[in-house]
Protein backbone atom coordinates (compact mmCIF):
# COMPACT_ATOMS: atom_id res chain seq x y z
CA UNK A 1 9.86 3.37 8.09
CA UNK A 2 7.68 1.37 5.72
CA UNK A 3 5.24 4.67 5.24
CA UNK A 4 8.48 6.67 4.18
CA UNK A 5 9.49 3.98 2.02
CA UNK A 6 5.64 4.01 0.28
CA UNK A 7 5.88 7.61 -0.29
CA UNK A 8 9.50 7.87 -1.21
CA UNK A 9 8.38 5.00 -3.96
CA UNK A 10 5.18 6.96 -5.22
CA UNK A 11 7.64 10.05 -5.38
CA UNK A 12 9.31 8.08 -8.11
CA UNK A 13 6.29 7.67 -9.93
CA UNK A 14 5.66 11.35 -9.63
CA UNK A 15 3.11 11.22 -6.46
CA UNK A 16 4.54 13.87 -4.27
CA UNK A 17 1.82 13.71 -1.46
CA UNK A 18 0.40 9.64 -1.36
CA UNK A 19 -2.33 8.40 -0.19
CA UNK A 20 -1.61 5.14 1.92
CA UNK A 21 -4.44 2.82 3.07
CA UNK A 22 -3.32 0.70 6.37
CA UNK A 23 -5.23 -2.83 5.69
CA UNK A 24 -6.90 -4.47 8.09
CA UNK A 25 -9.41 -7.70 8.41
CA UNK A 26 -12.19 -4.41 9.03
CA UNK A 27 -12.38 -0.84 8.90
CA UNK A 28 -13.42 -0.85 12.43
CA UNK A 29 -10.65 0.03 15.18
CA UNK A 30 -10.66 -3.53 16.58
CA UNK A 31 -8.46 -3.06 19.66
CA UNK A 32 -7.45 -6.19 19.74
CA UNK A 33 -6.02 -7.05 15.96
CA UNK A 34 -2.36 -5.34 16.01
CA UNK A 35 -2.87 -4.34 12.35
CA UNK A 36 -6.20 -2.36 13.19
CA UNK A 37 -5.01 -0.59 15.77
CA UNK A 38 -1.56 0.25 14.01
CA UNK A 39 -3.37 1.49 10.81
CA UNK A 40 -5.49 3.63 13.69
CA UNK A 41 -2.40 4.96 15.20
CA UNK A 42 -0.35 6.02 11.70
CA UNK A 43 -3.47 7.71 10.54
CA UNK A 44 -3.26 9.83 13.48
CA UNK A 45 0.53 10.29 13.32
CA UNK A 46 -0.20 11.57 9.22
CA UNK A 47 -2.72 13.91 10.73
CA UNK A 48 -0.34 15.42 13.04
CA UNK A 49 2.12 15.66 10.08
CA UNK A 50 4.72 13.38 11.98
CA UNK A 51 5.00 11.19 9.04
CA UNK A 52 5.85 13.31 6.22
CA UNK A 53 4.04 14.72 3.29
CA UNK A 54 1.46 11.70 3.16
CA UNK A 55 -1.80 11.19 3.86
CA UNK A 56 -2.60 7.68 5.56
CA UNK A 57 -6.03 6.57 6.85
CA UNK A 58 -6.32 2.77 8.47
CA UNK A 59 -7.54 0.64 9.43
CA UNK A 60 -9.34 -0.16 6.26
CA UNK A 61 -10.72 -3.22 5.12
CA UNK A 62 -9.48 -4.42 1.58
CA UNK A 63 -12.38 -3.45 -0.48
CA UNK A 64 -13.40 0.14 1.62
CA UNK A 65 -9.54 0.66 0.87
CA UNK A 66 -10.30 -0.29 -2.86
CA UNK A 67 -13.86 0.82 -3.78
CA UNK A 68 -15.30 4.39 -2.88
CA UNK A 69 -19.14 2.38 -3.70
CA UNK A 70 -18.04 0.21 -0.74
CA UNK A 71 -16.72 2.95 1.84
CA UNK A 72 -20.33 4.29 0.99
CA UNK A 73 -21.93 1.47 1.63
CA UNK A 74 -20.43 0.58 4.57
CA UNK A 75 -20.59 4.13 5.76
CA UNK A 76 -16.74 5.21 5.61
CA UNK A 77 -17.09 8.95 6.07
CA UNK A 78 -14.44 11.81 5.61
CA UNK A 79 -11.24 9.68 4.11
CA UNK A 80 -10.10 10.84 0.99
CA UNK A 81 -7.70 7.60 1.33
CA UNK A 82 -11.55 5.09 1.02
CA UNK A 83 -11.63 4.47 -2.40
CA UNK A 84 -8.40 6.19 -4.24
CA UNK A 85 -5.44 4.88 -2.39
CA UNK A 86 -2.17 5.37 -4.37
CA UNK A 87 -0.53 2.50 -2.21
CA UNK A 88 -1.76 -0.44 0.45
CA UNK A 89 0.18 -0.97 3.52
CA UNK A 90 -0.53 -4.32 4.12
CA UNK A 91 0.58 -5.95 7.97
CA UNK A 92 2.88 -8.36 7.07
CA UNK A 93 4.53 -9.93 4.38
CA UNK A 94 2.09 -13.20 4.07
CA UNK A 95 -0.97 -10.72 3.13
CA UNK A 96 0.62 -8.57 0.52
CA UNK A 97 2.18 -11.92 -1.01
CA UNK A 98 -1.15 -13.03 -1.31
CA UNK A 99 -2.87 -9.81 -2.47
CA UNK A 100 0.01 -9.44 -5.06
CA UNK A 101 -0.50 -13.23 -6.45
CA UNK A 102 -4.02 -12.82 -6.61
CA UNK A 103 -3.92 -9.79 -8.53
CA UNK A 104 -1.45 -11.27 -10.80
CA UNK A 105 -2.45 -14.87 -11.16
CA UNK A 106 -6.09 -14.95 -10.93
CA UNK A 107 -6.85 -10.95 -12.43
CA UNK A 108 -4.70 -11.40 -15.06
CA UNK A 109 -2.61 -8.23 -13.34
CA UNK A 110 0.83 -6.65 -14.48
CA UNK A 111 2.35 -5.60 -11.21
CA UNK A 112 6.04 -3.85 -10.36
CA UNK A 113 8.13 -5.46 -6.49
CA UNK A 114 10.62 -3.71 -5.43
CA UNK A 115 12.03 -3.68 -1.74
CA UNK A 116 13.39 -0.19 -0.59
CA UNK A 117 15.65 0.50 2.47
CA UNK A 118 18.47 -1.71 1.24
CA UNK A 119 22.00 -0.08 0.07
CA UNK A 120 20.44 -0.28 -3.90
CA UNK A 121 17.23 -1.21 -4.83
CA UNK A 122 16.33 -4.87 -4.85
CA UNK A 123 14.24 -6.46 -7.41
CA UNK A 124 11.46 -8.76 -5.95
CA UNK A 125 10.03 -11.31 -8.31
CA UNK A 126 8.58 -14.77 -8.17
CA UNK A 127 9.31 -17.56 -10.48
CA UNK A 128 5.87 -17.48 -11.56
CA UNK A 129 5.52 -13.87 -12.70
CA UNK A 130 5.28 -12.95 -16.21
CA UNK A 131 7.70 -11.36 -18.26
CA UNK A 132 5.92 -8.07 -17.94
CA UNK A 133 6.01 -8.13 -14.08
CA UNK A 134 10.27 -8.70 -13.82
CA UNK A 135 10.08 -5.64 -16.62
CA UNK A 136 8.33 -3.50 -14.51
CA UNK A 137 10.00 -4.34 -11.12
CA UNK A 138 13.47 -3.98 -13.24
CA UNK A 139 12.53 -0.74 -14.39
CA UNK A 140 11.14 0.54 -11.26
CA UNK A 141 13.95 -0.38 -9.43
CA UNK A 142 15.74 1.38 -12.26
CA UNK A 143 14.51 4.50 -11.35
CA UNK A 144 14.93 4.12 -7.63
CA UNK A 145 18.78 3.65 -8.47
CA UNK A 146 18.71 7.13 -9.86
């Protein structure tokens, strides 16, 4: 569900076919770490085109997900995800809180939250966000109420 909510979201922003990065601790399938091998197994269900008009690769590691020098680096071949994601599909709610704080409060970041598969679109902000981050999730769940 959460991948059709990510691309039914970029579809807002005029994305039709998104490119979704499963995060992981590593780019490595690490059998063992749930969120490795889940980002493994919705790559393959993208590939098979059981997932919709997306494109996913996972597991990636923050920064090969991020930065196209790094998936070089580290040797990340053939993803056109590595590098130029459109959105992050982080494994639980406690890492994309933190990613999204971090790139707000310490990057100086302007970000839009907005949960999908409610009745209406629900705003998510924090007490601590700026002005121009509750603008942004208002008006992008503005356009989801469309």
């Amino acid at each position: 569900k959460q991948i059709g909510y990510l691309a039914q979201t970029a579809k807002l922003l005029g994305i039709d076919t998104p490119k979704i990065a499963c995060i992981a601790p590593s780019e490595q399938l690490l059998p063992n770490v749930v969120s490795s091998t889940e980002g493994a197994l919705l790559a393959k269900m993208a590939d098979r085109g059981q997932l919709g008009k997306v494109i996913v690769d996972g597991p990636l590691s923050l920064d090969v997900a991020l930065y196209k020098e790094v998936a070089e680096h580290k040797k990340v071949k053939g993803s056109s995800v590595a590098g130029d994601p459109d959105c992050l599909l982080f494994p639980n709610l406690e890492s994309a809180n933190v990613f999204f704080k971090s790139t707000t409060h310490l990057c100086g970041g302007e970000l839009a939250a907005m949960v999908m598969g409610t009745k209406v679109p629900c705003v998510l902000t924090s007490r601590g966000d700026s002005s121009k981050t509750k603008l942004y999730s208002i008006a992008l769940a503005c356009l989801a109420a469309k």
